[in-house]
C-alpha atoms as a PDB file:
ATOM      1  CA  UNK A   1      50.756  49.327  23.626  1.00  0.00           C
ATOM      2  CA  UNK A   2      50.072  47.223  26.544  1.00  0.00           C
ATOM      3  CA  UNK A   3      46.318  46.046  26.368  1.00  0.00           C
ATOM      4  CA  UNK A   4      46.401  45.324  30.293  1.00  0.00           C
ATOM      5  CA  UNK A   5      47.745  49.197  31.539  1.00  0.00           C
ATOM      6  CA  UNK A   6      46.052  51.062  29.252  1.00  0.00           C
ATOM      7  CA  UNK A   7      42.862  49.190  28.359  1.00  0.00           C
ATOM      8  CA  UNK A   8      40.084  51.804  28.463  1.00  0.00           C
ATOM      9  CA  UNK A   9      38.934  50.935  31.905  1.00  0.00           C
ATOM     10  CA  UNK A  10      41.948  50.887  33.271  1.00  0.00           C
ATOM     11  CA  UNK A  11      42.531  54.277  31.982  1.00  0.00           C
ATOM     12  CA  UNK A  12      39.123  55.215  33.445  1.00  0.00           C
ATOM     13  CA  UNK A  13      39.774  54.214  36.885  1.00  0.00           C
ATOM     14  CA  UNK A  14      43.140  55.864  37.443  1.00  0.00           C
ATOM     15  CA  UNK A  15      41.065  59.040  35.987  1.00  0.00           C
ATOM     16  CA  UNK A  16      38.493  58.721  38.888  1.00  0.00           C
ATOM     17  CA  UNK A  17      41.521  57.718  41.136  1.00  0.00           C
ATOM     18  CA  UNK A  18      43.315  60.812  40.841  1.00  0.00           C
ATOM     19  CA  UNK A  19      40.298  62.791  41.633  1.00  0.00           C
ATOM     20  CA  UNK A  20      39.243  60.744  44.339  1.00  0.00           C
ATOM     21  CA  UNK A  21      42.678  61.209  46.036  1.00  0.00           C
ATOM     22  CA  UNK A  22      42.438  64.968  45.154  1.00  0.00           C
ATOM     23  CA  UNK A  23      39.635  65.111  47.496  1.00  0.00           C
ATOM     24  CA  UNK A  24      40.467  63.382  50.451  1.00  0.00           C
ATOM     25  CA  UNK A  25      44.383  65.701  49.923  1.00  0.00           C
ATOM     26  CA  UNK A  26      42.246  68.518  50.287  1.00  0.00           C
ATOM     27  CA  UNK A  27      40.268  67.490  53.387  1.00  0.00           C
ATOM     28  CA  UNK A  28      41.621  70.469  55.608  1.00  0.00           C
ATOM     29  CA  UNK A  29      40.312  72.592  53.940  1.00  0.00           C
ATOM     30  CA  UNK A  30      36.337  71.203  53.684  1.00  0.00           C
ATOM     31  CA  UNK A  31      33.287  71.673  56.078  1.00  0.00           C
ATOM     32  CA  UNK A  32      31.793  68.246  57.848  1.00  0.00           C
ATOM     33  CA  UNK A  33      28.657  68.567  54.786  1.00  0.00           C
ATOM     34  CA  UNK A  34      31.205  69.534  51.908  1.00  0.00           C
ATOM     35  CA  UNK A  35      33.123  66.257  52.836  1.00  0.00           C
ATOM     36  CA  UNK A  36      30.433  63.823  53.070  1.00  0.00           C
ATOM     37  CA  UNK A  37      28.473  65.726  50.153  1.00  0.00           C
ATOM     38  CA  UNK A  38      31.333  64.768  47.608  1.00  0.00           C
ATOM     39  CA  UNK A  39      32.295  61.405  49.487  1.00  0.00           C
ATOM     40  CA  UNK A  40      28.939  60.002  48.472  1.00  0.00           C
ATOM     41  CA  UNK A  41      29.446  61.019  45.064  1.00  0.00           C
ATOM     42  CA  UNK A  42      32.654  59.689  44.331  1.00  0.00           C
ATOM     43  CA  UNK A  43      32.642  56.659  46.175  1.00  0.00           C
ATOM     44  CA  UNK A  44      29.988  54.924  44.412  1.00  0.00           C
ATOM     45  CA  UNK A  45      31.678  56.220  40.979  1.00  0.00           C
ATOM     46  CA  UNK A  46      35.043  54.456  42.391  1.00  0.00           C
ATOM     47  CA  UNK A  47      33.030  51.492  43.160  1.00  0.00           C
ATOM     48  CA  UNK A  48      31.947  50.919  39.945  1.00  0.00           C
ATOM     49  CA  UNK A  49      35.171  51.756  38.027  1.00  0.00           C
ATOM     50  CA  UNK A  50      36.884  48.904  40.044  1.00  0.00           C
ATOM     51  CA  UNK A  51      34.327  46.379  39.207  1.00  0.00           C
ATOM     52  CA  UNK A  52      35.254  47.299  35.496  1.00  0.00           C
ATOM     53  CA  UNK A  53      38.524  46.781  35.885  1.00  0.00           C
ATOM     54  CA  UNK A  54      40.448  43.522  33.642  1.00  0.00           C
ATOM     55  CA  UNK A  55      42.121  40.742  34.470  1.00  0.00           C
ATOM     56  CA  UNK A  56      45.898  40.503  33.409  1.00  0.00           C
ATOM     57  CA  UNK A  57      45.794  36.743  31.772  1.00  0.00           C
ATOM     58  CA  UNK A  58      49.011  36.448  30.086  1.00  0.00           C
ATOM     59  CA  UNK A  59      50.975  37.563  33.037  1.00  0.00           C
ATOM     60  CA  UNK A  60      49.403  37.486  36.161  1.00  0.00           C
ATOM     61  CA  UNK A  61      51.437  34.497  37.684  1.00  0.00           C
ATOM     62  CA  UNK A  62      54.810  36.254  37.217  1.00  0.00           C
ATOM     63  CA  UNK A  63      54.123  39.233  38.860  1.00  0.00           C
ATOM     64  CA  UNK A  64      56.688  40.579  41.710  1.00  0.00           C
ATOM     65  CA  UNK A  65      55.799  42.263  44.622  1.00  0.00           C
ATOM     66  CA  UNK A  66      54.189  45.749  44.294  1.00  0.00           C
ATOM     67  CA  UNK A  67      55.584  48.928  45.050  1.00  0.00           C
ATOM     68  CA  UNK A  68      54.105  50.925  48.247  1.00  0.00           C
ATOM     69  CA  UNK A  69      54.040  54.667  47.862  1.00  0.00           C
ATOM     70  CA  UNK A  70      51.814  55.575  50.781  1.00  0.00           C
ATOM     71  CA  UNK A  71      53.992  55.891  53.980  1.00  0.00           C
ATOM     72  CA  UNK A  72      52.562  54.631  57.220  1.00  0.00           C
ATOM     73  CA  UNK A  73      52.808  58.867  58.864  1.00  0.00           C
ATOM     74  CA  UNK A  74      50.689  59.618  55.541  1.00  0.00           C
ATOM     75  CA  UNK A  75      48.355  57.297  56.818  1.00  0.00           C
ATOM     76  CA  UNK A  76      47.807  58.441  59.798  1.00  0.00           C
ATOM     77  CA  UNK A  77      48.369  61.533  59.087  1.00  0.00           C
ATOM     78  CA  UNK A  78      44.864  61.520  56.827  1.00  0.00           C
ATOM     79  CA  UNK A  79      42.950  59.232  59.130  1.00  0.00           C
ATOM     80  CA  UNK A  80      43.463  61.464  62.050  1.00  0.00           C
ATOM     81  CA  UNK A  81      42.257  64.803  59.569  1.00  0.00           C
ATOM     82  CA  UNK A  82      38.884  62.494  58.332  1.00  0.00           C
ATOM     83  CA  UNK A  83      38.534  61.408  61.994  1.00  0.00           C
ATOM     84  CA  UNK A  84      38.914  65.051  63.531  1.00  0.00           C
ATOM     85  CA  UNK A  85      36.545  66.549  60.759  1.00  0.00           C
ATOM     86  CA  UNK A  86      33.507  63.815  61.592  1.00  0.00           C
ATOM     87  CA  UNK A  87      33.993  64.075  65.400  1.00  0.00           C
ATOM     88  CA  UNK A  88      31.663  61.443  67.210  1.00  0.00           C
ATOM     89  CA  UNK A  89      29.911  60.678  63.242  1.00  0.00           C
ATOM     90  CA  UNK A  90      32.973  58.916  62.355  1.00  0.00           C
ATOM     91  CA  UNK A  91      32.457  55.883  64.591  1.00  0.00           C
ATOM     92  CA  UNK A  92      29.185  53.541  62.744  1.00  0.00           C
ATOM     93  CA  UNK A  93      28.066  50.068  63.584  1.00  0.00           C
ATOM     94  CA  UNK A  94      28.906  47.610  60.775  1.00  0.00           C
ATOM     95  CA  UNK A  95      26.016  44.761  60.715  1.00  0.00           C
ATOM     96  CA  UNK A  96      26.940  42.536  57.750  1.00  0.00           C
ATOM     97  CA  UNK A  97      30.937  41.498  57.876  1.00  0.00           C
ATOM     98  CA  UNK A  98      32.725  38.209  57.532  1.00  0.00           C
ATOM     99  CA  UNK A  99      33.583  38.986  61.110  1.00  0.00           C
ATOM    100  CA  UNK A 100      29.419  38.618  62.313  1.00  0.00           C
ATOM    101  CA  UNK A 101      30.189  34.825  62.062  1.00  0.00           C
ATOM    102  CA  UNK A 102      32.132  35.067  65.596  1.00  0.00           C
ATOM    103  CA  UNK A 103      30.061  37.611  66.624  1.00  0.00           C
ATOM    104  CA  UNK A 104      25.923  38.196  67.205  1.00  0.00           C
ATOM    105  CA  UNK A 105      26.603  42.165  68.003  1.00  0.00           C
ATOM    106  CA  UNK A 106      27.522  44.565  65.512  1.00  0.00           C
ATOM    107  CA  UNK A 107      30.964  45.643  64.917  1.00  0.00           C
ATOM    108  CA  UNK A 108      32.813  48.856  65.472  1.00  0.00           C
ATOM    109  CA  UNK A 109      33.914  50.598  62.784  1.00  0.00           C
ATOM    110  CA  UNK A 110      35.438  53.970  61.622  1.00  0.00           C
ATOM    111  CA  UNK A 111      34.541  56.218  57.844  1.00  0.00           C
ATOM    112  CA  UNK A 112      38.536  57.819  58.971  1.00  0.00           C
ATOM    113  CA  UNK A 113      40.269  53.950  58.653  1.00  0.00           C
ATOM    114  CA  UNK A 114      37.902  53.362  55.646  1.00  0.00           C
ATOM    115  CA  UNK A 115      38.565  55.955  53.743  1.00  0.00           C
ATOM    116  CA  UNK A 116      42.478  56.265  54.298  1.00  0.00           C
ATOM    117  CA  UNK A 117      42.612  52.079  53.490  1.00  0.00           C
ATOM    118  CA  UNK A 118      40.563  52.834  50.361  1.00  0.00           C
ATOM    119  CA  UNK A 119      43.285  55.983  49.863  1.00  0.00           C
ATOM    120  CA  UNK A 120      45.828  53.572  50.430  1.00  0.00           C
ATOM    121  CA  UNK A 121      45.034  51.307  47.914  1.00  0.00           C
ATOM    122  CA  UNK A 122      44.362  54.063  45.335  1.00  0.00           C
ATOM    123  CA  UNK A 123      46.778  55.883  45.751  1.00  0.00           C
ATOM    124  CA  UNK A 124      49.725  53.388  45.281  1.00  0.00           C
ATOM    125  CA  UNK A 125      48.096  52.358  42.405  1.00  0.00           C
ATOM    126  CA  UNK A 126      47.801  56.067  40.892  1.00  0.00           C
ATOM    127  CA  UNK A 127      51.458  56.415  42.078  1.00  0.00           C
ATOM    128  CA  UNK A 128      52.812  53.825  40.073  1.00  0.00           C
ATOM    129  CA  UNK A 129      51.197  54.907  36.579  1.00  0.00           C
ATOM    130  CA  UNK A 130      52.728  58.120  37.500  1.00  0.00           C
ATOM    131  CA  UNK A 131      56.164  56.017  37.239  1.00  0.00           C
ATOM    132  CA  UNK A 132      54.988  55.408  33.473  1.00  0.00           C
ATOM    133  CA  UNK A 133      56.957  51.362  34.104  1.00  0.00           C
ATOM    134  CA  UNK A 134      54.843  49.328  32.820  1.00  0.00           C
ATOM    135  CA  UNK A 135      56.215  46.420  35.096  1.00  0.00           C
ATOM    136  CA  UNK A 136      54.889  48.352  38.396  1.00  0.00           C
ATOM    137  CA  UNK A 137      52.084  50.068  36.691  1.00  0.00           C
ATOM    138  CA  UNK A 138      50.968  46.706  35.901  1.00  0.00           C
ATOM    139  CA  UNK A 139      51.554  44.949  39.440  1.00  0.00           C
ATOM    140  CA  UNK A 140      49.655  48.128  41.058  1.00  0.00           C
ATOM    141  CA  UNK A 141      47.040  47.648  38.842  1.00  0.00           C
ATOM    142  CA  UNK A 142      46.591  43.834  39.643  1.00  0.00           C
ATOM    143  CA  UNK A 143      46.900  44.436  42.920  1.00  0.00           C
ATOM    144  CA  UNK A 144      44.568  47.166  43.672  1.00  0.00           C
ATOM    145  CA  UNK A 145      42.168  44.779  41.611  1.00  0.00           C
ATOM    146  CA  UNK A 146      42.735  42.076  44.257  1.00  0.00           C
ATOM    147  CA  UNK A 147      42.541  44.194  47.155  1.00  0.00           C
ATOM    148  CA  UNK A 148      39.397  45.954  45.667  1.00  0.00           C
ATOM    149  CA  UNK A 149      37.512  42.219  45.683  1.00  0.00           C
ATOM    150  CA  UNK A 150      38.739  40.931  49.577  1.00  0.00           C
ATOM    151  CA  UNK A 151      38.987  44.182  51.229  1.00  0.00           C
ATOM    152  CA  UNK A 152      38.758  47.625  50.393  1.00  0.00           C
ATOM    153  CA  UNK A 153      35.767  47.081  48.050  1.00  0.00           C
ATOM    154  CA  UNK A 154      33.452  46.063  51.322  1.00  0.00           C
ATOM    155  CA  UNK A 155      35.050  49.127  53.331  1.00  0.00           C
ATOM    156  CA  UNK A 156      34.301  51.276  50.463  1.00  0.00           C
ATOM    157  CA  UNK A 157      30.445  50.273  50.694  1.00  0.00           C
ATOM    158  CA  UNK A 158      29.866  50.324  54.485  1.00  0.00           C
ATOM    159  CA  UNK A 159      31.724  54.336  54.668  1.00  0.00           C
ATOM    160  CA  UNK A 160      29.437  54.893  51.939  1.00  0.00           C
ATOM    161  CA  UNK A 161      26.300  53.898  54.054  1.00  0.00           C
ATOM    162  CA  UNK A 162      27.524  55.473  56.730  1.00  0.00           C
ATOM    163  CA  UNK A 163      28.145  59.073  55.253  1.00  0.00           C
ATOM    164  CA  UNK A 164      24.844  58.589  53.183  1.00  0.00           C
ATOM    165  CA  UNK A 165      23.285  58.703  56.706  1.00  0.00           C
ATOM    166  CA  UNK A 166      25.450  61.615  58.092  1.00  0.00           C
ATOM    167  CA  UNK A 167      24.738  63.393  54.674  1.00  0.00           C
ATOM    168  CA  UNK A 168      20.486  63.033  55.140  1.00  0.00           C
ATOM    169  CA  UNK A 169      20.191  62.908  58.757  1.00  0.00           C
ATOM    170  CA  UNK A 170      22.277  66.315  59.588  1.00  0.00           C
ATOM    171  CA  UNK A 171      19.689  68.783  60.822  1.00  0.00           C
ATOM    172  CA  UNK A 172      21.694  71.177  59.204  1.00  0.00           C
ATOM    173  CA  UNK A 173      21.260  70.471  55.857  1.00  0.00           C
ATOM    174  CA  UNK A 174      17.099  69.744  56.180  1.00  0.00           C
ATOM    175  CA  UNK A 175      16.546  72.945  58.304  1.00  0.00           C
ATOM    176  CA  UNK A 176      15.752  75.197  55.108  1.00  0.00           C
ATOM    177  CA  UNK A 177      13.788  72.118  53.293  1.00  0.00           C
ATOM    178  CA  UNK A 178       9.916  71.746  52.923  1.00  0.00           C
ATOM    179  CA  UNK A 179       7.770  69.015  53.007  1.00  0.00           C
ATOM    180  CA  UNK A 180       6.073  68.002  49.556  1.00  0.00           C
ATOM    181  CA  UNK A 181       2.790  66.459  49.417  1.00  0.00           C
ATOM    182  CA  UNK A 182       4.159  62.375  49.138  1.00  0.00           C
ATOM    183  CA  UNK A 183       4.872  63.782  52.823  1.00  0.00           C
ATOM    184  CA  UNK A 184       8.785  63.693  52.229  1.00  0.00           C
ATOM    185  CA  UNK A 185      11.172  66.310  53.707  1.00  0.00           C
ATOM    186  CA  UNK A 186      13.783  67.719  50.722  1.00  0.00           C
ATOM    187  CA  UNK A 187      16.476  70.475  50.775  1.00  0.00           C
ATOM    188  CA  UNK A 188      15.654  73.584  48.523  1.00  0.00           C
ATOM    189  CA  UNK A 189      19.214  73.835  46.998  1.00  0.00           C
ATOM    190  CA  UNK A 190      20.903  70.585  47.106  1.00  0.00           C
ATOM    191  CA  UNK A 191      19.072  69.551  44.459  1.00  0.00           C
ATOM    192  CA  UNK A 192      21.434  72.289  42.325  1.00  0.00           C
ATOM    193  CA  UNK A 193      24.236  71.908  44.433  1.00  0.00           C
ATOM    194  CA  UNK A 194      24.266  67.851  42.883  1.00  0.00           C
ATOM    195  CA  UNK A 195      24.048  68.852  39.322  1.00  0.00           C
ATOM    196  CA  UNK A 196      26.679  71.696  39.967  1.00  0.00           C
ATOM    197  CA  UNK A 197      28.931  69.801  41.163  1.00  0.00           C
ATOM    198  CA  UNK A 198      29.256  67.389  38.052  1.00  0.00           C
ATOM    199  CA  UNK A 199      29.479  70.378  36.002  1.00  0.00           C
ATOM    200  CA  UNK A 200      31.876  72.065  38.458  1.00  0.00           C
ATOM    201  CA  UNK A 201      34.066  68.795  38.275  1.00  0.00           C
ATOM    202  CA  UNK A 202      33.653  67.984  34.504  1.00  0.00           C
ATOM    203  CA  UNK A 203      36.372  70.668  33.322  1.00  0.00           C
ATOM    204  CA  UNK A 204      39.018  68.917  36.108  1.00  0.00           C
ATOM    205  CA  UNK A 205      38.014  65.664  34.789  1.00  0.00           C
ATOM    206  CA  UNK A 206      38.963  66.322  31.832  1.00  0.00           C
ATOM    207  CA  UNK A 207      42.588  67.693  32.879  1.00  0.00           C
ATOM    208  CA  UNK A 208      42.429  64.579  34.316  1.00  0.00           C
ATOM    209  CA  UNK A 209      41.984  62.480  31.059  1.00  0.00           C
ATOM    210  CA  UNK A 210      44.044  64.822  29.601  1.00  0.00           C
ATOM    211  CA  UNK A 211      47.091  63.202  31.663  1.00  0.00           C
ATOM    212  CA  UNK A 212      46.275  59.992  31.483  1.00  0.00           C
ATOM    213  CA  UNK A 213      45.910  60.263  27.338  1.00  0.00           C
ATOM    214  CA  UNK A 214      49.494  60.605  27.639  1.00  0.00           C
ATOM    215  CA  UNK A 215      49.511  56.526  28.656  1.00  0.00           C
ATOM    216  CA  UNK A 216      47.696  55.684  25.731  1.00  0.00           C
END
């Protein structure tokens, strides 16, 4: 068994992969709040499950070029749904970037192009386990790794700030709230909604694991 491809973490991060993908496939079909409610869940779960992930010692230096599943029309094809569901919330103001060295003004910046570049990456790395070669599983898996640390890993935090502020700010979703005495203003049911969802999720999880046991 190769200790690289299916090394627990690995495992663990093409689990939260495939759901993560799952979600943004399904984005037709979700509300403005249902997207950035589950966005702000996952993300930071993503986050961390890349940070985990190992280095490939022994043969990192002889690795070819990766294999690209994600077409260019798929894309855009995603962006443009993200962007169309968000409307004028998917444009934010990035303040901290490599790019603020050339620049005393925040940046422009879109959650749509985030989250399809973080999709990108994902994806072709999910796509490639699904290939069960353990030559392109294992240059997907290095490169997503890479990619995670110089790019998609700082996108992945700034759409996650700025759908943390869609989520809390939306009128919407603070209309049926109350006001405790620390003077705070807090939902009624989202409270629920948060633990539900794990426990909505946790059976597909599983399937999940399920699937990728079949690596191992």
């Amino acid at each position: 068994m190769d200790k690289y491809i299916y090394a627990k973490n690995s495992v663990e991060f093409v689990t939260v992969g495939v759901e993560f993908c799952a979600f943004l496939e399904r984005i037709e079909s979700l509300t403005q709040e249902e997207f950035a409610s589950t966005a702000i869940k996952l993300l930071p779960l993503l986050y961390l499950k890349a940070t985990l992930l190992p280095i490939d010692e022994e043969n990192e230096d002889f690795l070819e070029s990766p294999e690209h599943f994600v077409s260019e029309d798929e894309y855009e094809y995603l962006r443009g749904d993200i962007e169309r569901l968000l409307g004028e919330n998917d444009a934010y103001l990035v303040v901290q970037s490599d790019d603020m060295k050339y620049s005393d003004l925040p940046l422009g910046a879109s959650i749509a192009e985030d989250m399809a570049d973080i999709y990108q990456a994902v994806k072709d790395c999910i796509a490639a386990y699904r290939t069960e070669n353990e030559d392109t599983m294992r240059v997907a898996l290095t490169e997503c790794r890479e990619e995670f640390s110089s790019y998609w890993g700082s996108k992945l935090l700034n759409a996650l700030a700025a759908l943390h502020r869609i989520y809390y700010n939306t009128s919407d979703i603070l209309d049926d709230g109350y006001e405790c005495e620390c003077g705070h203003h807090h939902p009624h049911t989202h409270g629920d909604e948060e633990g539900n969802f794990y426990q909505k999720r946790q059976s597909a999880w599983l399937d999940d694991e399920e699937d990728a046991d079949r690596w191992l």
